[in-house]
PDB file of N, CA and C in Angstrom:
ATOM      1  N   UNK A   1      -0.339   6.102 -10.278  1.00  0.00           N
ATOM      2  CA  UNK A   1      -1.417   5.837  -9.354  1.00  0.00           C
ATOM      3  C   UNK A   1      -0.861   5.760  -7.941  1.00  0.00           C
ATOM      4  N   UNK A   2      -1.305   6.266  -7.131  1.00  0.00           N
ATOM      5  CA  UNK A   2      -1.074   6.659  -5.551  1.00  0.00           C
ATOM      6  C   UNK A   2      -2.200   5.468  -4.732  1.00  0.00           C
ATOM      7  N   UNK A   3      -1.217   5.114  -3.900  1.00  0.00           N
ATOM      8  CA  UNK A   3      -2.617   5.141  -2.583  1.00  0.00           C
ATOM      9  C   UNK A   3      -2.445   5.375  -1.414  1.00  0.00           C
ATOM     10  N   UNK A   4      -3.387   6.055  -0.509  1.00  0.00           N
ATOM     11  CA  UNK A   4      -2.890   6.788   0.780  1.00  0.00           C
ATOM     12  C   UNK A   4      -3.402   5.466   1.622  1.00  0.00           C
ATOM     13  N   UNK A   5      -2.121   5.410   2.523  1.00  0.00           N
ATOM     14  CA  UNK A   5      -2.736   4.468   3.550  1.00  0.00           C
ATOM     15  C   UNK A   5      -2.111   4.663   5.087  1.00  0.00           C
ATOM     16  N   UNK A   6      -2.610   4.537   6.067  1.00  0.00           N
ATOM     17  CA  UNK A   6      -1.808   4.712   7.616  1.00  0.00           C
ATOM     18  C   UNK A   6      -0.806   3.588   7.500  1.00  0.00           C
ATOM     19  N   UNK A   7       0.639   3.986   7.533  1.00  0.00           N
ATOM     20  CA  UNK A   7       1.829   3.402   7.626  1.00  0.00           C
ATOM     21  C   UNK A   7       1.713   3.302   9.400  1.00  0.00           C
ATOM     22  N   UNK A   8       2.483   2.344   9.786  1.00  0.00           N
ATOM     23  CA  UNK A   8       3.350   2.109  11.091  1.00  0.00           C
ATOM     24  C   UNK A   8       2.850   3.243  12.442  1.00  0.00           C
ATOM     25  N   UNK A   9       2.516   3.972  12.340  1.00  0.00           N
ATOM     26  CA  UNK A   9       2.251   5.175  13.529  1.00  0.00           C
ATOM     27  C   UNK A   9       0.500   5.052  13.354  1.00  0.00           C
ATOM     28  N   UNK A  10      -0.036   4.650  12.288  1.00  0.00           N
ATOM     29  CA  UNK A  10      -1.289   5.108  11.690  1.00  0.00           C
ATOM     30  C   UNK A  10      -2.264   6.319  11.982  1.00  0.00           C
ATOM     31  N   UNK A  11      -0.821   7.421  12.133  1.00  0.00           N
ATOM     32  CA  UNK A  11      -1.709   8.805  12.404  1.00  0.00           C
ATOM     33  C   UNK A  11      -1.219   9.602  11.404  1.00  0.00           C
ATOM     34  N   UNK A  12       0.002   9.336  11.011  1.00  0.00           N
ATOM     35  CA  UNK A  12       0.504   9.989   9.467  1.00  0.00           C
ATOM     36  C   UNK A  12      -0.363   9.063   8.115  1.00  0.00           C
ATOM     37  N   UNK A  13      -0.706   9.870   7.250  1.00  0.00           N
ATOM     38  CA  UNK A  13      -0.976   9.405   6.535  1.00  0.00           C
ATOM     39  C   UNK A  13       0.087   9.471   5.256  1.00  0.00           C
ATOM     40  N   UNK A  14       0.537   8.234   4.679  1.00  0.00           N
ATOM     41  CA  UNK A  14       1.328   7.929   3.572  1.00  0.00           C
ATOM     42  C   UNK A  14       0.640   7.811   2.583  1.00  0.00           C
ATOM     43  N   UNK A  15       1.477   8.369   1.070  1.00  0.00           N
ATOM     44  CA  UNK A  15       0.470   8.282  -0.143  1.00  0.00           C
ATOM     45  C   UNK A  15       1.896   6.722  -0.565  1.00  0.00           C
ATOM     46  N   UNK A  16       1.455   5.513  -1.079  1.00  0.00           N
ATOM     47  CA  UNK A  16       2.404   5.187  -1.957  1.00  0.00           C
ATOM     48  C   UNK A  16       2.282   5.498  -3.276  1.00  0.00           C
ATOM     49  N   UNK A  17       3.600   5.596  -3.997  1.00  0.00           N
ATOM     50  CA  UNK A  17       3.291   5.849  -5.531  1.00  0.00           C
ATOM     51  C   UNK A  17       3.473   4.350  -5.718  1.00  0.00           C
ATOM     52  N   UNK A  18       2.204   3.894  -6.305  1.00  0.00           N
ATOM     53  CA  UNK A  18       2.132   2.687  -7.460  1.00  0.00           C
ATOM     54  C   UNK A  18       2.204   2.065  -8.822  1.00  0.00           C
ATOM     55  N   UNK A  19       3.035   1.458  -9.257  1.00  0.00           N
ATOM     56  CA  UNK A  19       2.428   1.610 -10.710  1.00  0.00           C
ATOM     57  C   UNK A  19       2.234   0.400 -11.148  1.00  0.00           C
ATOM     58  N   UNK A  20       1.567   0.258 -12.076  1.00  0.00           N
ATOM     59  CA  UNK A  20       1.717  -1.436 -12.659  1.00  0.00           C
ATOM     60  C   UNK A  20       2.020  -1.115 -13.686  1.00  0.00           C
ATOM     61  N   UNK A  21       4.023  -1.159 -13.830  1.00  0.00           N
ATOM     62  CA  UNK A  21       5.108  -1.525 -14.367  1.00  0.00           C
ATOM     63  C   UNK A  21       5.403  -2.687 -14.490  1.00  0.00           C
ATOM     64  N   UNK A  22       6.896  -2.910 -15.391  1.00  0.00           N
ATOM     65  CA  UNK A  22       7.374  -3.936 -15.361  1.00  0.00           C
ATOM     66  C   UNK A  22       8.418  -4.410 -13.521  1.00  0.00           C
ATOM     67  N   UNK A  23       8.810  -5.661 -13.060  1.00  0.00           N
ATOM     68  CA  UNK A  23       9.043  -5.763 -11.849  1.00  0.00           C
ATOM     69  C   UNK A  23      10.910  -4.909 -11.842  1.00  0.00           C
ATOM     70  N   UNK A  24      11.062  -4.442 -13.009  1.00  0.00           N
ATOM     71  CA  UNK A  24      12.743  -3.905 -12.509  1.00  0.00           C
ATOM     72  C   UNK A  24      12.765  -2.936 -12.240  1.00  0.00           C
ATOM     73  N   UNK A  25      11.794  -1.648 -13.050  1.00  0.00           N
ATOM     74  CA  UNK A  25      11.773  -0.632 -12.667  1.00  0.00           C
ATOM     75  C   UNK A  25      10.868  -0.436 -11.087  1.00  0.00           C
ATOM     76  N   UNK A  26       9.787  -0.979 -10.963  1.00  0.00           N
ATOM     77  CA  UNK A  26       9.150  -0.931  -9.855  1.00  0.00           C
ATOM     78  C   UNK A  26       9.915  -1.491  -8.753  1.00  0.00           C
ATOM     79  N   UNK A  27      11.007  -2.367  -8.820  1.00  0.00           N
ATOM     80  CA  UNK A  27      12.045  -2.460  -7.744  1.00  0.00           C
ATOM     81  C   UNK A  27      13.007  -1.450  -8.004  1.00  0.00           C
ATOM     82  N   UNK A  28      13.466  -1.116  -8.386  1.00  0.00           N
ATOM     83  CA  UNK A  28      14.003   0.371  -8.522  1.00  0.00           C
ATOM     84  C   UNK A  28      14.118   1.315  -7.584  1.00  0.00           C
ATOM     85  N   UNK A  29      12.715   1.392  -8.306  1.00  0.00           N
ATOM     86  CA  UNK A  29      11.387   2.522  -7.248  1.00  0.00           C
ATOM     87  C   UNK A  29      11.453   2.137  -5.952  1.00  0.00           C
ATOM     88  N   UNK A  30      11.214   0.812  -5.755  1.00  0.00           N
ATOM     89  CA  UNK A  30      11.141  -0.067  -4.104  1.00  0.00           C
ATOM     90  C   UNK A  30      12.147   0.430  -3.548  1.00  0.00           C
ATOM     91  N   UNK A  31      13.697   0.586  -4.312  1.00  0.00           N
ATOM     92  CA  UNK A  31      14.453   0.490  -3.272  1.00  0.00           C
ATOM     93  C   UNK A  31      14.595   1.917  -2.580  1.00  0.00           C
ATOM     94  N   UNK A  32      13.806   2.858  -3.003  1.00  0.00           N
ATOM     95  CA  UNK A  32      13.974   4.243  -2.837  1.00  0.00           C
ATOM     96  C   UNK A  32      12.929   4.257  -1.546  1.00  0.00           C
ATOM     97  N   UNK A  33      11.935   3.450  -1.519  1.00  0.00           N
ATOM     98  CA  UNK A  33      10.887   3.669  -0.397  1.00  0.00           C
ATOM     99  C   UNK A  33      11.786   3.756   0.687  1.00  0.00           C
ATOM    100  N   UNK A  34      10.825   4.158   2.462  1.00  0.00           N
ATOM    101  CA  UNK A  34      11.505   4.337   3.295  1.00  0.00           C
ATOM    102  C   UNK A  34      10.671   2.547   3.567  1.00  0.00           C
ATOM    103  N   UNK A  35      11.066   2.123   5.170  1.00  0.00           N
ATOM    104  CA  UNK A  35      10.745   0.858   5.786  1.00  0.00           C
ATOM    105  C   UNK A  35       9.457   0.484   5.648  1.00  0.00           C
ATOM    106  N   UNK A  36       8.061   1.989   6.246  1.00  0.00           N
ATOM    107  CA  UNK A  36       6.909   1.510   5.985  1.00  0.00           C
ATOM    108  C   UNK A  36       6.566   1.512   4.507  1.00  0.00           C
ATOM    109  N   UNK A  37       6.923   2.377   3.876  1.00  0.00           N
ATOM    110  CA  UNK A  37       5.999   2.148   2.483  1.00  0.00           C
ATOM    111  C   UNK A  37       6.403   1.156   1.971  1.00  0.00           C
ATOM    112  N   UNK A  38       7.697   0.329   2.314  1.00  0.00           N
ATOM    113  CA  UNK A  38       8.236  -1.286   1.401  1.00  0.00           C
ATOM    114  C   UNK A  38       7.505  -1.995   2.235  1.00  0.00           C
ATOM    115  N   UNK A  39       6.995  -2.087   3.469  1.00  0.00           N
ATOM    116  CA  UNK A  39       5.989  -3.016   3.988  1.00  0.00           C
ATOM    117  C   UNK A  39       4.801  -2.626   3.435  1.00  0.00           C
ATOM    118  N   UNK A  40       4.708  -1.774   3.358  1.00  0.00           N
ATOM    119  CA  UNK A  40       2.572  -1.796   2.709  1.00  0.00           C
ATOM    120  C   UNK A  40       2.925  -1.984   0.931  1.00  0.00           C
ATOM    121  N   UNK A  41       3.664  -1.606   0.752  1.00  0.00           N
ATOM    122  CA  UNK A  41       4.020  -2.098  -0.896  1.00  0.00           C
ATOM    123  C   UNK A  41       4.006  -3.954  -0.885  1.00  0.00           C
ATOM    124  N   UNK A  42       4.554  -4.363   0.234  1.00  0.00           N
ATOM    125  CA  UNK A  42       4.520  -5.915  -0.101  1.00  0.00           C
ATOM    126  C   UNK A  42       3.352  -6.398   0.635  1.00  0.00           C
ATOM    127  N   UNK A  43       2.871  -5.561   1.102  1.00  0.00           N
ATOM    128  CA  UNK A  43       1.554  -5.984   1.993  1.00  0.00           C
ATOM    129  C   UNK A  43       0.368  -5.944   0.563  1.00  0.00           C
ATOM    130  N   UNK A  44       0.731  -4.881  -0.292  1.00  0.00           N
ATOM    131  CA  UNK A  44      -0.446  -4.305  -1.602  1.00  0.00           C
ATOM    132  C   UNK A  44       0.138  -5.206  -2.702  1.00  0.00           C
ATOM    133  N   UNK A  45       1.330  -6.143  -2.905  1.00  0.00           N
ATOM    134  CA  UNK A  45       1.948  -6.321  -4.004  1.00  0.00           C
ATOM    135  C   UNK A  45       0.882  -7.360  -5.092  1.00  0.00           C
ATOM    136  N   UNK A  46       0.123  -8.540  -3.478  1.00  0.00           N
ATOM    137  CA  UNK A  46      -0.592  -9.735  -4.479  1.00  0.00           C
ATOM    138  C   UNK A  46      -1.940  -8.582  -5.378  1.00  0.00           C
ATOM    139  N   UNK A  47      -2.296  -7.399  -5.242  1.00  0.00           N
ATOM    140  CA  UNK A  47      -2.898  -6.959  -5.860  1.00  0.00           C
ATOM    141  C   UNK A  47      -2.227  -6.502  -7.338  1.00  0.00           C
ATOM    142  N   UNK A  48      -1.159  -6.278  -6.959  1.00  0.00           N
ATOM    143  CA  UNK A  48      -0.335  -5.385  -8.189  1.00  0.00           C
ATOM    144  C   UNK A  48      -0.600  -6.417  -9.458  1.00  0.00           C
ATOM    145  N   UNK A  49       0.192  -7.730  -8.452  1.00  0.00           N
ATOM    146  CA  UNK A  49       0.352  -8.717  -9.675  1.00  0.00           C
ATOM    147  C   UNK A  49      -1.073  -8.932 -10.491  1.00  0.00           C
ATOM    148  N   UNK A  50      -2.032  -8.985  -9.907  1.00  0.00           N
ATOM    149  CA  UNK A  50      -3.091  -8.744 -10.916  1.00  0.00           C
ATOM    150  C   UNK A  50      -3.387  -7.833 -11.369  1.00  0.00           C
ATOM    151  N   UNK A  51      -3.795  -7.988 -12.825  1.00  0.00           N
ATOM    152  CA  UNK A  51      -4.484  -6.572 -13.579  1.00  0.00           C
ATOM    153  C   UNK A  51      -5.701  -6.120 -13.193  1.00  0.00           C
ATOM    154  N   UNK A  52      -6.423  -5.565 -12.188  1.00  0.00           N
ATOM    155  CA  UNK A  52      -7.387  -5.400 -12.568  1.00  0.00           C
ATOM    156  C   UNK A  52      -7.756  -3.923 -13.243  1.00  0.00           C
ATOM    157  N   UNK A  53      -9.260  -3.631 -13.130  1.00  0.00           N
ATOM    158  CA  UNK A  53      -9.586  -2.310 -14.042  1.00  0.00           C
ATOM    159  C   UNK A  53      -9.064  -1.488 -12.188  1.00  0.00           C
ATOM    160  N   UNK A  54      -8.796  -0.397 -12.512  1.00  0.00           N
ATOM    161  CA  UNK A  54      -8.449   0.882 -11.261  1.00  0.00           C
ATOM    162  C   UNK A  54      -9.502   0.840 -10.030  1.00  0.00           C
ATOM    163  N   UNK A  55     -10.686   0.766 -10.556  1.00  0.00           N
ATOM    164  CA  UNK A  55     -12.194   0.455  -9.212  1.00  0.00           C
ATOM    165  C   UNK A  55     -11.391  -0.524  -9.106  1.00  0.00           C
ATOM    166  N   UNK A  56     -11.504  -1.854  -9.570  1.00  0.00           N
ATOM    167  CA  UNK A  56     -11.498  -3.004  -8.640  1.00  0.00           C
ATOM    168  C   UNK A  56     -10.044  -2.811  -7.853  1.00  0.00           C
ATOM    169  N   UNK A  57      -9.311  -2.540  -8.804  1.00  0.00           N
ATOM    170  CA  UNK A  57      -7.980  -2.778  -7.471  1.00  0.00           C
ATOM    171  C   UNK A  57      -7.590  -1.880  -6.541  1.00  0.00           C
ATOM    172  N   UNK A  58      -8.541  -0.630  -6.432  1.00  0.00           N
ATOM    173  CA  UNK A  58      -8.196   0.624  -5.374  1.00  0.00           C
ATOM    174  C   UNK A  58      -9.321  -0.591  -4.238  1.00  0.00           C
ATOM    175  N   UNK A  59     -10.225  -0.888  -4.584  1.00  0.00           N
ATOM    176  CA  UNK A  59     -10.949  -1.866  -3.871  1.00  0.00           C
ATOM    177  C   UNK A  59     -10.095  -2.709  -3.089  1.00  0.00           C
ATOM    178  N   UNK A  60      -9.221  -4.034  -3.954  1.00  0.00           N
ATOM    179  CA  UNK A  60      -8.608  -4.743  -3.481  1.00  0.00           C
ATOM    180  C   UNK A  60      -7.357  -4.257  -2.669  1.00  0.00           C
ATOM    181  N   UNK A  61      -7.201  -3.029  -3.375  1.00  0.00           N
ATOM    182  CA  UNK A  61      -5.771  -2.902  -2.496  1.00  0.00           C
ATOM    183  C   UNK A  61      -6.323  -2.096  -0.922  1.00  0.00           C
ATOM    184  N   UNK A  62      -7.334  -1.854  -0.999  1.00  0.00           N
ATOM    185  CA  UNK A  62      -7.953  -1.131   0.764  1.00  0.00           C
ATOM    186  C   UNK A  62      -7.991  -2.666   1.400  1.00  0.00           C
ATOM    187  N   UNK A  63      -8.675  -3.292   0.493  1.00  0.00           N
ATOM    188  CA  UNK A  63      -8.766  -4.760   1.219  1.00  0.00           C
ATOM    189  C   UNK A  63      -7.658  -5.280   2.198  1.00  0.00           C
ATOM    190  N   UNK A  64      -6.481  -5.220   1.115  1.00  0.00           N
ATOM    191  CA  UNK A  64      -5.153  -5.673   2.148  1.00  0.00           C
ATOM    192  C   UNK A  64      -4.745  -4.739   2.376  1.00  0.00           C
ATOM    193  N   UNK A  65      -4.671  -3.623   2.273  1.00  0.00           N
ATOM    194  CA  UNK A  65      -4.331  -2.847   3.555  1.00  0.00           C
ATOM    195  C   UNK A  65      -5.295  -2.845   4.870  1.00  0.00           C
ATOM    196  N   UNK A  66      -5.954  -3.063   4.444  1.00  0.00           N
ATOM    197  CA  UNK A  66      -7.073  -2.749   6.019  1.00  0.00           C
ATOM    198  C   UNK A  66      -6.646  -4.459   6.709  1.00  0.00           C
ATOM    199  N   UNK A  67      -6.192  -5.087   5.704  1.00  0.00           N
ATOM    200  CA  UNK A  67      -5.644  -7.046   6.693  1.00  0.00           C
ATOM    201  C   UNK A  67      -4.195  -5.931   7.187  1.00  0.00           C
ATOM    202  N   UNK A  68      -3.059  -5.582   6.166  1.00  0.00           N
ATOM    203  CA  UNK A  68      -2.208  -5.496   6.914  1.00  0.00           C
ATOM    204  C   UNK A  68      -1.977  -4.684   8.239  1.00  0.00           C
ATOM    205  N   UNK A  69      -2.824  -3.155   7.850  1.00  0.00           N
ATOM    206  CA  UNK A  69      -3.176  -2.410   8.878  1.00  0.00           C
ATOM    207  C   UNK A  69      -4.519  -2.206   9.371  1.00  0.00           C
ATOM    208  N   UNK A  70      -4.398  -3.386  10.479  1.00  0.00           N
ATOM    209  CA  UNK A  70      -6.547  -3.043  10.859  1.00  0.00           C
ATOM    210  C   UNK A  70      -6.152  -1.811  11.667  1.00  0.00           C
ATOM    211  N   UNK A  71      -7.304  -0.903  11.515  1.00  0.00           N
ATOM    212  CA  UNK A  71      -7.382   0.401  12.153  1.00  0.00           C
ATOM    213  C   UNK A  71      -7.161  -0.247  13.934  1.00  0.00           C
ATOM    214  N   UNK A  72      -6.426   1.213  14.357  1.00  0.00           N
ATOM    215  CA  UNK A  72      -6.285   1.162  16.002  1.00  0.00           C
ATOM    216  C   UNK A  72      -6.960   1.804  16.444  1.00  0.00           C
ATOM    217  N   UNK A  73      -7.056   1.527  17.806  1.00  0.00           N
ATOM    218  CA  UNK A  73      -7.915   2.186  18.433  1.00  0.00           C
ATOM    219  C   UNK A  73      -7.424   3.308  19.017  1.00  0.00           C
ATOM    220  N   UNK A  74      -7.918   4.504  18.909  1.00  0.00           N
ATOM    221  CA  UNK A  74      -7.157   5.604  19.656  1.00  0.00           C
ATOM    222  C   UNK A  74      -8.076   5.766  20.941  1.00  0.00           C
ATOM    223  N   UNK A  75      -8.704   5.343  21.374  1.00  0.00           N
ATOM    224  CA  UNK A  75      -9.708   6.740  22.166  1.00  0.00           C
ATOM    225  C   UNK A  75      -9.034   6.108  23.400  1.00  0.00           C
ATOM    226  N   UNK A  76      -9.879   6.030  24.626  1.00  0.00           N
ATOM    227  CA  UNK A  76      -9.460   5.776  26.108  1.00  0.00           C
ATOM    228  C   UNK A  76     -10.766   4.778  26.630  1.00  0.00           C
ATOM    229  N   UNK A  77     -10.323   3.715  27.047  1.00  0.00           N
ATOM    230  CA  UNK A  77     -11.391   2.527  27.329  1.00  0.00           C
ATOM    231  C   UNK A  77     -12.329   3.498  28.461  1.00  0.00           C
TER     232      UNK A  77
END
């Protein structure tokens, strides 16, 4: 399971790969991320730890991403 979210620049869009694994292999995996995707991975993690069904937690996990990254503003005041 993937989720695309605006990393650090929020004009690239990043997919993370997610899984709800056990925590050794998914640190594993962690340590392979680059800087932003281990911040939005620990920004998405209190979702991981819960099970929910795939709706609810693509739900919850926009949730905290949209706390960790609130959209910027691009345009010109």
């Amino acid at each position: 399971m993937g989720v695309w979210c605006r990393c650090d620049d929020h004009k690239k869009l990043t997919q993370l790969r997610l899984r709800l694994e056990g925590p050794a292999r998914s640190f594993y995996k962690y340590k392979s991320y680059s800087e932003s995707e281990k911040r939005s991975y620990d920004a998405l993690k209190p979702a991981l730890v819960k099970r929910f069904t795939p709706v609810r937690l693509t739900a919850e996990l926009r949730k905290l991403l949209y706390k960790a990254y609130p959209p910027t503003y691009h345009g010109t005041p």
